[in-house]
C-alpha atoms as a PDB file:
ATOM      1  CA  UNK A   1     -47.655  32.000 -15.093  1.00  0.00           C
ATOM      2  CA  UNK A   2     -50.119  29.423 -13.707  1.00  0.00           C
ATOM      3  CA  UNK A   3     -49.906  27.698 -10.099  1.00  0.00           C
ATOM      4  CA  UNK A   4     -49.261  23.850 -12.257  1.00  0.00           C
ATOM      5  CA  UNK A   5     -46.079  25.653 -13.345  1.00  0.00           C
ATOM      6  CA  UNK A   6     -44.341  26.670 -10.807  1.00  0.00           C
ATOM      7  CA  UNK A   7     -45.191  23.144  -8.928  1.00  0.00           C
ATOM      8  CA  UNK A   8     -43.658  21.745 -12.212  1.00  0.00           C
ATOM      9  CA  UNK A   9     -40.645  23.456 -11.034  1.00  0.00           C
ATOM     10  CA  UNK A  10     -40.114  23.130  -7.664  1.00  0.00           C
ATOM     11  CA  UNK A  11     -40.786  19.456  -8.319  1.00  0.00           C
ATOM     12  CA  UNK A  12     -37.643  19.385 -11.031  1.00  0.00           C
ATOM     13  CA  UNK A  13     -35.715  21.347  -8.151  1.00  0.00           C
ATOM     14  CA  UNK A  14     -36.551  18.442  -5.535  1.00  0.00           C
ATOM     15  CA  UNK A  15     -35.736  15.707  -7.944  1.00  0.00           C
ATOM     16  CA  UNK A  16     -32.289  17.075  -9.057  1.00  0.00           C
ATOM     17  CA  UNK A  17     -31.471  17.687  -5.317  1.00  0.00           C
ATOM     18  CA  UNK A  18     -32.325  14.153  -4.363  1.00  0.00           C
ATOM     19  CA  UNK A  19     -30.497  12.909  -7.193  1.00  0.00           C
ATOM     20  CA  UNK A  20     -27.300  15.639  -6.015  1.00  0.00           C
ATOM     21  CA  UNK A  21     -27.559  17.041  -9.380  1.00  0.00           C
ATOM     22  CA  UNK A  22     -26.920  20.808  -7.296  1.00  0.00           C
ATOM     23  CA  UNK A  23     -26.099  22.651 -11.065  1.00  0.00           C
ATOM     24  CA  UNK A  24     -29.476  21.601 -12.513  1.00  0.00           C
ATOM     25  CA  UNK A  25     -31.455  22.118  -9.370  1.00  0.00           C
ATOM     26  CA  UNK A  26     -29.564  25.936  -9.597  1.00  0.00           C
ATOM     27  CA  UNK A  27     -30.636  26.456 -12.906  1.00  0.00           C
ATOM     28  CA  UNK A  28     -34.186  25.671 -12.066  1.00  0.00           C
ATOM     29  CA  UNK A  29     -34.390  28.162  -9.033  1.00  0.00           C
ATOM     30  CA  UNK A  30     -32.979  30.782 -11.133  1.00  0.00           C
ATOM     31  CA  UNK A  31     -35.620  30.174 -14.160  1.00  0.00           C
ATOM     32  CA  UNK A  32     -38.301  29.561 -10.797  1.00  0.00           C
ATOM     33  CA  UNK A  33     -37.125  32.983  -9.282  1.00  0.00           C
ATOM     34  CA  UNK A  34     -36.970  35.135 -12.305  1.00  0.00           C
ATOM     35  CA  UNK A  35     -40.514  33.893 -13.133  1.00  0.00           C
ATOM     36  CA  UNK A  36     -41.414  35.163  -9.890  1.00  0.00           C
ATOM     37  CA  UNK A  37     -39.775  38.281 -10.043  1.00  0.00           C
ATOM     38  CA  UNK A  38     -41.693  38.788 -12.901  1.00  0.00           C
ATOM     39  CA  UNK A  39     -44.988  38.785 -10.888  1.00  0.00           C
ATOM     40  CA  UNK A  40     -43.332  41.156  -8.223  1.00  0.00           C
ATOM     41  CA  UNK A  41     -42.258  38.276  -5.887  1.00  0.00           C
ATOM     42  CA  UNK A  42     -39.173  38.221  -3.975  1.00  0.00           C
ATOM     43  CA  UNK A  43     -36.142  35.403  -4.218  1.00  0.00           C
ATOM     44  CA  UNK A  44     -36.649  34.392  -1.094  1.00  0.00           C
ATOM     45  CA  UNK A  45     -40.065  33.105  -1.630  1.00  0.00           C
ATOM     46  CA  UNK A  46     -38.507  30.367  -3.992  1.00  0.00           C
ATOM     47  CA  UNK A  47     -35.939  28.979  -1.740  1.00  0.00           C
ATOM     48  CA  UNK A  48     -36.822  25.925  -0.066  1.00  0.00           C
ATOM     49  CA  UNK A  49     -35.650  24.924   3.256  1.00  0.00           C
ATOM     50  CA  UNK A  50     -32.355  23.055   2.683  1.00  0.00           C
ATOM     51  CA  UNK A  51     -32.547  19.502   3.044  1.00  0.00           C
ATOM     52  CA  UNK A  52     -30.269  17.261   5.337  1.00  0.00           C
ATOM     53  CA  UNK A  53     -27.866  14.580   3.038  1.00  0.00           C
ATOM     54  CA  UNK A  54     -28.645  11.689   4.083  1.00  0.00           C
ATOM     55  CA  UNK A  55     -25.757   9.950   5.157  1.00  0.00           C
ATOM     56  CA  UNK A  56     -24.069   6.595   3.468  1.00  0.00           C
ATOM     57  CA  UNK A  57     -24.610   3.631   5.748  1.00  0.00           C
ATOM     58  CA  UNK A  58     -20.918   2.477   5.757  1.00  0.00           C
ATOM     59  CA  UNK A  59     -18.773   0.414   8.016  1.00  0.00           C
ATOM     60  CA  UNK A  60     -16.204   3.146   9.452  1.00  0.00           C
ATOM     61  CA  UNK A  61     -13.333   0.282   8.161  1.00  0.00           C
ATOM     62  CA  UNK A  62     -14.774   0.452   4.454  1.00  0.00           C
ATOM     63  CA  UNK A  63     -13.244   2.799   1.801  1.00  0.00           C
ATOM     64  CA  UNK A  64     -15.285   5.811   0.031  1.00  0.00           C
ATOM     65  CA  UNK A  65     -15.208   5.329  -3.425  1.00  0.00           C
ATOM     66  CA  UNK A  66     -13.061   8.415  -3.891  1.00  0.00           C
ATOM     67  CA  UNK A  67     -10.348   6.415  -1.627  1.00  0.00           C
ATOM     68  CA  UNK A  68     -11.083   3.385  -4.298  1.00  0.00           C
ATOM     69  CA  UNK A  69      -9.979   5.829  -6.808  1.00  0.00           C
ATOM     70  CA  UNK A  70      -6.898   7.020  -4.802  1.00  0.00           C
ATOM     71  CA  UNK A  71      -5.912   3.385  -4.414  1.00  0.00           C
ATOM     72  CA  UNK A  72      -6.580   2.173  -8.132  1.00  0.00           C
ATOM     73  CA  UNK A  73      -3.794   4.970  -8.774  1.00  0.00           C
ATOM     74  CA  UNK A  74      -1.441   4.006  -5.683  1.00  0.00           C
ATOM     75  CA  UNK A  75      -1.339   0.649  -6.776  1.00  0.00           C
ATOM     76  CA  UNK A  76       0.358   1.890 -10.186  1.00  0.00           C
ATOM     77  CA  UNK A  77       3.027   3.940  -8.325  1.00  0.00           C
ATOM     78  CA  UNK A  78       1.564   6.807  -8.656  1.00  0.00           C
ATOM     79  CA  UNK A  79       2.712   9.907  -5.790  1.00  0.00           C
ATOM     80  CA  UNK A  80       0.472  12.273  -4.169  1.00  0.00           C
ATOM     81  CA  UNK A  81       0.954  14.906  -6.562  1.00  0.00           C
ATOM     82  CA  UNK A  82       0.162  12.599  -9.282  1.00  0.00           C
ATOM     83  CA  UNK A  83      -3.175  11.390  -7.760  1.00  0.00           C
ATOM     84  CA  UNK A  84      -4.027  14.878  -7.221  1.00  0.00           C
ATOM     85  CA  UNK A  85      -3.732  15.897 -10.556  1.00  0.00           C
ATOM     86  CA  UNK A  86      -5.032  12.539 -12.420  1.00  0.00           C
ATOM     87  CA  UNK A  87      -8.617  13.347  -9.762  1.00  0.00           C
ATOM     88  CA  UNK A  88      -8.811  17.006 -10.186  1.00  0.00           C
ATOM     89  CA  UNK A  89      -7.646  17.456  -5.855  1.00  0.00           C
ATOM     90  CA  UNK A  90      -5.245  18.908  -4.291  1.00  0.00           C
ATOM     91  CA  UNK A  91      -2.055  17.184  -3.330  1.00  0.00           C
ATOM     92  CA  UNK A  92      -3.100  17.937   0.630  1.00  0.00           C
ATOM     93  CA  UNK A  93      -6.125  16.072  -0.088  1.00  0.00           C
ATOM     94  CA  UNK A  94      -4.386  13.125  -2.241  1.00  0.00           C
ATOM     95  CA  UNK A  95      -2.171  12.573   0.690  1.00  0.00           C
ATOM     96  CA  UNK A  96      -5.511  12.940   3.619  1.00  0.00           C
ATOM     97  CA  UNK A  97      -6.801  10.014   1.344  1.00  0.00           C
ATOM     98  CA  UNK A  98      -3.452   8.097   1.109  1.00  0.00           C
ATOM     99  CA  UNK A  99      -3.476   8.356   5.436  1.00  0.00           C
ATOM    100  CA  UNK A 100      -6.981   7.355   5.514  1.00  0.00           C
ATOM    101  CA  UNK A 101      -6.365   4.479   3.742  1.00  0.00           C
ATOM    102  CA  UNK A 102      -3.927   4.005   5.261  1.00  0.00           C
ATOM    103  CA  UNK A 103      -5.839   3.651   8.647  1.00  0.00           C
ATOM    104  CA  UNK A 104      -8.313   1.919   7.186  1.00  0.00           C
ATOM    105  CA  UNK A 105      -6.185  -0.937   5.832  1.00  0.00           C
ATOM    106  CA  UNK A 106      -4.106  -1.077   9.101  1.00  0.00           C
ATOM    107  CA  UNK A 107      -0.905  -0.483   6.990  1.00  0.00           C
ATOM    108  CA  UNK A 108       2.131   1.175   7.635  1.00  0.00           C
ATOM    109  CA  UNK A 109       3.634   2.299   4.217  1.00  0.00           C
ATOM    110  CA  UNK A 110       2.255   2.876   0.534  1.00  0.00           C
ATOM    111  CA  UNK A 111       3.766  -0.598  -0.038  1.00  0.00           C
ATOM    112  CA  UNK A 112       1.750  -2.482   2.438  1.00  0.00           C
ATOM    113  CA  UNK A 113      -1.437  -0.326   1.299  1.00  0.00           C
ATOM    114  CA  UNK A 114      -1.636  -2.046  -2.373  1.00  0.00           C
ATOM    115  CA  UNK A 115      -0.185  -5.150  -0.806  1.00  0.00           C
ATOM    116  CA  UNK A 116      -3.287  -5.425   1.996  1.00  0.00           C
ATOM    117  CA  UNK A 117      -5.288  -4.007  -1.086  1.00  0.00           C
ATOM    118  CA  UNK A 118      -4.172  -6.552  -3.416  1.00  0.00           C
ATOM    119  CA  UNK A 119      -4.599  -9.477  -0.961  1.00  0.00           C
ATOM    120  CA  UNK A 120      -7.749  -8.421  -0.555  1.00  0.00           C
ATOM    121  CA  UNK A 121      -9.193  -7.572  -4.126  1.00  0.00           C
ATOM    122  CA  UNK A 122      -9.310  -4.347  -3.913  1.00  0.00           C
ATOM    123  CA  UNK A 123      -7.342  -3.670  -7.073  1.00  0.00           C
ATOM    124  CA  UNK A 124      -5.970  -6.147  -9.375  1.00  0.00           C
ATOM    125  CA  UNK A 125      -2.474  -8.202  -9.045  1.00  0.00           C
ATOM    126  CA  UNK A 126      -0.017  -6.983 -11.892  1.00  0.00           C
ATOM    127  CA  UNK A 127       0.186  -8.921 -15.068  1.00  0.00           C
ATOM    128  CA  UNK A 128       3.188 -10.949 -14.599  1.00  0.00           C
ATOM    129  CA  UNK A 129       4.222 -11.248 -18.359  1.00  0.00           C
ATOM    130  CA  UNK A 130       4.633  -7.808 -18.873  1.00  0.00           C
ATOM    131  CA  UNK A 131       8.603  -7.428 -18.392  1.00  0.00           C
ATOM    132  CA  UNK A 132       9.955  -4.006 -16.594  1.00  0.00           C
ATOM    133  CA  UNK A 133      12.039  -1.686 -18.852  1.00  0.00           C
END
């Protein structure tokens, strides 16, 4: 194993971190760390310091794009435990997204959530000529 080789990798680790690709960037240290265990290294010599997220830059009024999701599926009806299931959460969660949109929309009820969200393009105004029933 040559020095250009493992820079190779801890480069891949870097770029998969800054991309938040985590399960790639794992896969690399464990290839990285059994290559140096092979030379009689120890894991701990092929852990980088972690770095810091760097955070969004986003108005504390604007919705996350997971709360776009929730919304896209409250606007159809849909109930907590539905929203959990159709995004892989859990129904606590669903419903910690429903408040925060809540908050964020200055609305009372589920109702006034797609209404505000409606008025405001957030998700789409139902096609009238599709009839109920």
């Amino acid at each position: 194993m040559d020095a250009a080789a493992i820079l190779n990798l801890v480069t891949e680790i870097e770029v998969f971190e800054r991309l938040g690709a985590l399960a790639q960037a794992y896969a690399v240290r464990i290839r990285l760390a059994g290559m140096v265990l092979d030379i009689g290294g120890t894991a701990a010599s092929v852990s980088p310091a972690p770095r810091a997220r760097r955070p969004v830059a986003r108005s504390r009024y604007e919705l996350t794009r997971r709360e776009r999701e929730v919304l896209e599926l409250l606007a159809v009806g849909r109930s907590d435990g539905d929203i959990a299931d159709a995004l892989f959460i859990s129904k606590k969660t669903a419903a910690v997204h429903v408040g925060n949109i809540k908050g964020k929309l200055g609305a009372e009820s589920r109702v006034e959530i797609v209404t505000i969200a409606m008025r405001r393009g957030y998700v789409a105004m139902p096609d009238s000529s599709r009839s109920i029933g």
